[in-house]
Protein backbone atom coordinates (compact mmCIF):
# COMPACT_ATOMS: atom_id res chain seq x y z
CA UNK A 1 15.76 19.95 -13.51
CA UNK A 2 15.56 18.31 -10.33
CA UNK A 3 11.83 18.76 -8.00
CA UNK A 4 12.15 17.11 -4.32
CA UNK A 5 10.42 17.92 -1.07
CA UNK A 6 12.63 19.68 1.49
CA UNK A 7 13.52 16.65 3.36
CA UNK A 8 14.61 14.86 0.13
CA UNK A 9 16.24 17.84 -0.98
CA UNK A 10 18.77 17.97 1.71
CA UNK A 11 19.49 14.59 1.82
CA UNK A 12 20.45 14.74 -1.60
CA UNK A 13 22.05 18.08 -1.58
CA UNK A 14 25.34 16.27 -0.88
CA UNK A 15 25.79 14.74 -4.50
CA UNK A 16 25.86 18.02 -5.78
CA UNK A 17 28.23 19.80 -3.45
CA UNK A 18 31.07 19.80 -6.16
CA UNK A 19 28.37 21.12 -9.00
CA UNK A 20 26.80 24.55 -9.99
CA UNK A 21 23.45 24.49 -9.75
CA UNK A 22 21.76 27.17 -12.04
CA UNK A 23 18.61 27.76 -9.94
CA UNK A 24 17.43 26.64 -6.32
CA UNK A 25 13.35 27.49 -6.22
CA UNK A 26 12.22 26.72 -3.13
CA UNK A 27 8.54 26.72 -2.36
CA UNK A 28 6.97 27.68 1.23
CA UNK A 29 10.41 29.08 1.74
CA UNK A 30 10.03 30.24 5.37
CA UNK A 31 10.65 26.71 6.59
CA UNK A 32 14.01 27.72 6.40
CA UNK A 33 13.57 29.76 8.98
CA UNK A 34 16.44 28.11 11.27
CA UNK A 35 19.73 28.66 9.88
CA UNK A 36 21.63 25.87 11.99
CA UNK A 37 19.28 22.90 11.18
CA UNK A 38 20.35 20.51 8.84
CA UNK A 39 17.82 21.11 5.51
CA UNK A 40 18.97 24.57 6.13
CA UNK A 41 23.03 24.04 6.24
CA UNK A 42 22.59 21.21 3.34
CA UNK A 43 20.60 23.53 1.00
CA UNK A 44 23.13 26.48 1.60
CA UNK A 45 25.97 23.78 1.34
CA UNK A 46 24.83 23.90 -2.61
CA UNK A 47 26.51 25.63 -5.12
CA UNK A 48 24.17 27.94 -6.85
CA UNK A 49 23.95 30.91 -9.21
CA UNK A 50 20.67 32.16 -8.02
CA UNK A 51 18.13 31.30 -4.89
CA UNK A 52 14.95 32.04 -4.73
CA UNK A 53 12.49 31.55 -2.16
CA UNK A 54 8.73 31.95 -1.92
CA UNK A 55 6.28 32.63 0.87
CA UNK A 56 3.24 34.29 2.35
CA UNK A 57 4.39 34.27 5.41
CA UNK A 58 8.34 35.03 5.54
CA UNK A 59 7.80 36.87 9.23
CA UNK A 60 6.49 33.59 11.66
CA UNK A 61 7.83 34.76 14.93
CA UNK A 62 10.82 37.02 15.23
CA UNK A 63 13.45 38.67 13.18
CA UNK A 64 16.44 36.15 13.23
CA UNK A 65 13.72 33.79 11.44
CA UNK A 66 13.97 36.52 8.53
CA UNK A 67 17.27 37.18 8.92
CA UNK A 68 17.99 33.39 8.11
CA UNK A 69 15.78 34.05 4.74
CA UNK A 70 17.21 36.49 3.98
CA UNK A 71 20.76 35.56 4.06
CA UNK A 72 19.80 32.09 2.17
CA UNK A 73 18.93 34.02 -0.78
CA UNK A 74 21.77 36.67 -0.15
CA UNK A 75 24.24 35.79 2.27
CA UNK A 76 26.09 38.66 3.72
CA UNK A 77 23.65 41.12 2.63
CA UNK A 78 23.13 41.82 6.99
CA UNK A 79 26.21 40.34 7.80
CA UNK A 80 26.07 37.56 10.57
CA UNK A 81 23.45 36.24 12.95
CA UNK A 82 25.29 37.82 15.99
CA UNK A 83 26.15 41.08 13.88
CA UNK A 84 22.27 41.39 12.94
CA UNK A 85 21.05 40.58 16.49
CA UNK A 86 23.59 43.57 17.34
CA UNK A 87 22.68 45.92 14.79
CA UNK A 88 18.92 45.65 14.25
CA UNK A 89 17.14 42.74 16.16
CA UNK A 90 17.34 44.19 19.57
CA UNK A 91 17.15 47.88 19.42
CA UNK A 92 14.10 47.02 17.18
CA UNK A 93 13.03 44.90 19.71
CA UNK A 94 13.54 47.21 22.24
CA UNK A 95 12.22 50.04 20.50
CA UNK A 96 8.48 48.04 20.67
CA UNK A 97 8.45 47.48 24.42
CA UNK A 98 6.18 49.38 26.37
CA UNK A 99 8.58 50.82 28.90
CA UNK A 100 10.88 52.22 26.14
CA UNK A 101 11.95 55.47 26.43
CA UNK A 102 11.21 58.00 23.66
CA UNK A 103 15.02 57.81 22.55
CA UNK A 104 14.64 53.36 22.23
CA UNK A 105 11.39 54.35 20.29
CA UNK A 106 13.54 56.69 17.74
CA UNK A 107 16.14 53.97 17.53
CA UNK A 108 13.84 51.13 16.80
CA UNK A 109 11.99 53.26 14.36
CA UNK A 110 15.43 54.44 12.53
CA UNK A 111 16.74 50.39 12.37
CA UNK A 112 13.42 49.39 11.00
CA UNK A 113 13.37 51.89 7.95
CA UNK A 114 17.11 50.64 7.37
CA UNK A 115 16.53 47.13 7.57
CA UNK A 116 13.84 47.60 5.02
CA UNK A 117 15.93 49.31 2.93
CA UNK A 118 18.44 46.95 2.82
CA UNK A 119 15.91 43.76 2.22
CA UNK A 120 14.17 45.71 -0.33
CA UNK A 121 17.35 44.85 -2.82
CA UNK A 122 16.50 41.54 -2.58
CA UNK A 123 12.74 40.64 -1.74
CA UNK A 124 9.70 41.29 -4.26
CA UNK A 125 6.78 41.77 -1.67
CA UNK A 126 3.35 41.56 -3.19
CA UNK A 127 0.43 43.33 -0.36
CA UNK A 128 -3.14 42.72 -0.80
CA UNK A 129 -3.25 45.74 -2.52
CA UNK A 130 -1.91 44.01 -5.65
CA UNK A 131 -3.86 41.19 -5.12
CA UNK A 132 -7.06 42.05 -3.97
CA UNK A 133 -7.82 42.97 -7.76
CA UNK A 134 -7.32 39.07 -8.27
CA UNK A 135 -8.88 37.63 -5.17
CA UNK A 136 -12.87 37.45 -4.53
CA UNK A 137 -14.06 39.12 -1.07
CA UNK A 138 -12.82 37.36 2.13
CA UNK A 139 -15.12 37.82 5.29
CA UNK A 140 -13.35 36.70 8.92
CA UNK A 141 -15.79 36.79 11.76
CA UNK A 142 -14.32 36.16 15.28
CA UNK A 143 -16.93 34.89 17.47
CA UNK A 144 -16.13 35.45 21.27
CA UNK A 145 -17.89 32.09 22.97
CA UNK A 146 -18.66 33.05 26.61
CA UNK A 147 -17.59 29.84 29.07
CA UNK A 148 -20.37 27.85 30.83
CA UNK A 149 -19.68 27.75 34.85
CA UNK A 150 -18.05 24.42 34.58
CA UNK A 151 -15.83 25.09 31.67
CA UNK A 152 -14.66 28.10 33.78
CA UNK A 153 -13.55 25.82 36.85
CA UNK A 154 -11.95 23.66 34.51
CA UNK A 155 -9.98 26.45 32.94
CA UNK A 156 -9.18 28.02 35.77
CA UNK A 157 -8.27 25.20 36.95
CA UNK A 158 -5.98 24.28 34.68
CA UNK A 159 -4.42 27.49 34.24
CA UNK A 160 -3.33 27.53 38.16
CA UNK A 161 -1.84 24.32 38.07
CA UNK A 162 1.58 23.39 38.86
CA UNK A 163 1.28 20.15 37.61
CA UNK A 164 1.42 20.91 33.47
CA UNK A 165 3.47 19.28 31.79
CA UNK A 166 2.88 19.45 28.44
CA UNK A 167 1.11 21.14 25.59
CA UNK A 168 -1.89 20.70 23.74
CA UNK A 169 -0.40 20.30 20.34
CA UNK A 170 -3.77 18.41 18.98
CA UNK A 171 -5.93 20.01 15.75
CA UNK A 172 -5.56 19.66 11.82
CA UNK A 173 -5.18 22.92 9.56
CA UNK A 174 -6.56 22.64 6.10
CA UNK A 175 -7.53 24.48 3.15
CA UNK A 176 -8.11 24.29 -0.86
CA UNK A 177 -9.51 25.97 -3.60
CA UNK A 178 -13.15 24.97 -3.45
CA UNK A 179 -13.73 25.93 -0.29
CA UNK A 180 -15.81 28.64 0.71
CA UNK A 181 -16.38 28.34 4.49
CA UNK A 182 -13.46 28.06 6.66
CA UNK A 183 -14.22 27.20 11.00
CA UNK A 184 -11.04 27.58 13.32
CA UNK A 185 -12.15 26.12 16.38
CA UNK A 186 -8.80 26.48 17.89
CA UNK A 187 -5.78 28.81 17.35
CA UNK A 188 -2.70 26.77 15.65
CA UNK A 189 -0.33 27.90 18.22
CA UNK A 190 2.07 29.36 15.15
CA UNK A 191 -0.70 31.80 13.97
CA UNK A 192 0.99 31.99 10.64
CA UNK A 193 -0.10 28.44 10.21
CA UNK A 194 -3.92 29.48 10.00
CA UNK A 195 -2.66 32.53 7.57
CA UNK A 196 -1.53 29.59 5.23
CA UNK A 197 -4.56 27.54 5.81
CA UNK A 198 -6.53 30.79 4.93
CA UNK A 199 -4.66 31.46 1.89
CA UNK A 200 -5.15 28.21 0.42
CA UNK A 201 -9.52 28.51 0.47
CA UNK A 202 -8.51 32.72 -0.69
CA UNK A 203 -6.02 32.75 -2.81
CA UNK A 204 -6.07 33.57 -7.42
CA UNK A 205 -8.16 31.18 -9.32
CA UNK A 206 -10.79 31.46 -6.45
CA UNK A 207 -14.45 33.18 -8.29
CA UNK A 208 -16.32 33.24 -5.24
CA UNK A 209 -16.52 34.82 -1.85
CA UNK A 210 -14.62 33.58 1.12
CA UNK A 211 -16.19 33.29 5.10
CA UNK A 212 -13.89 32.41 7.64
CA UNK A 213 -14.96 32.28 11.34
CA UNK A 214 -12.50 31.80 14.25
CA UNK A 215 -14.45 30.54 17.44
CA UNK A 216 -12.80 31.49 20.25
CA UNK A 217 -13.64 31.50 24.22
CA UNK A 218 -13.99 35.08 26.06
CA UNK A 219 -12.02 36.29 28.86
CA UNK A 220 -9.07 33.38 28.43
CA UNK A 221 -5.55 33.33 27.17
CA UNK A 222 -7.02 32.19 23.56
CA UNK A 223 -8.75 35.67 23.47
CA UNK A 224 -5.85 37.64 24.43
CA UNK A 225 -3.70 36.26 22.22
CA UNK A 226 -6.05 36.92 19.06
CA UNK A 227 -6.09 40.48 20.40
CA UNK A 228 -2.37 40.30 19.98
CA UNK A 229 -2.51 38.67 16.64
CA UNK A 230 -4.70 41.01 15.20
CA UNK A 231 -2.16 43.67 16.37
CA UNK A 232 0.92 42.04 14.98
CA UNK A 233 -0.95 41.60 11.58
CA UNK A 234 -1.32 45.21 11.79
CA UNK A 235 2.39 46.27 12.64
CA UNK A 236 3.86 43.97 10.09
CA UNK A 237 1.32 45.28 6.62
């Protein structure tokens, strides 16, 4: 038996190319998300009987990410990456835009339910439905923060500029059993990142109630995009 992180996994997945490896476990298994990176290619490299992976959040931010899960564990199962973009990424893509016709919306629907069917050989999903009997009570409050007149010339200031060049990448995610009250003062710009945070203060083995609030500032771009977040959540349950 053989525990590394997923950095010192790959390097050492070359020494055992050549032998068969009963069981690969991999833990927070949507960081292999990319199938053309290297921890990817050298994990896949290994010769294994079985593959496992395990995550909360296997669906981070579109389908080829799943698709490269998916065919980790089971490759072949939806063919290629091109032959899956093909067959179900973009007509189920499509099928979700606004200006689809009713036809696209049939045809998204339809590649959905297969798709499904097809994973469902292979993936053991556990909803909060199953869970919920294990997990104490979990509150989220969003608080909408109206701007002050200065923070709204800054913001729209910054918003109409030509000049940005980079992003604001700053702000620490954390979480762990023990802790009761969770703040987000800013949105993780991978949402699934605060879903993780989340789970680790909510999660089996926690007795008492949960309170998360998200602070966030009205009529901005952080706003709208919770709005969209709380839609996704509800698409993907």
């Amino acid at each position: 038996m053989r525990r590394a992180s997923f950095r010192n996994g790959a390097l050492g997945a070359d020494r055992l190319e050549e032998d068969l490896v009963g069981l690969i476990l991999c833990d927070e298994g949507h960081r292999l998300k990319n199938c053309e990176n290297q921890t990817y290619c050298a994990l896949a490299g290994m010769k294994a009987q079985r593959r496992v992976l395990l995550s909360g959040t296997p669906i981070q931010n579109d389908l080829l990410e799943y698709f490269s899960l998916v065919h980790f564990v089971n490759a072949g199962i939806l063919g290629e990456a091109g032959e899956f973009r093909r067959k179900y990424e973009r007509p189920i893509v499509r099928g979700r835009d606004a200006d689809a016709t009713d036809n696209e919306h049939r045809i998204g629907k339809e590649k959905l339910e297969e798709l499904i069917a097809v994973v469902s050989r292979c993936i053991i999903r556990r909803t909060n439905d199953i869970l919920s009997k294990y997990l104490p009570v979990k509150r989220e409050h969003v608080v909408c923060c109206p701007l002050t007149p200065i923070q709204r010339r800054m913001y729209l200031a910054f918003i109409n500029s030509s000049a940005v060049k980079k992003q604001i990448t700053d702000g620490e995610a954390a979480g762990y059993l023990g802790t009761l009250l969770y703040l987000i003062f800013r949105n993780d710009w991978n949402p699934q990142n605060d879903l993780q945070a989340q789970a680790r203060c909510h999660c089996i083995d926690q007795y008492k109630s949960v309170k998360i609030y998200r602070l966030i500032e009205e009529e901005n771009c952080d706003c709208r995009g919770t709005k969209k977040m709380m839609s996704d959540e509800d698409i993907w349950a």
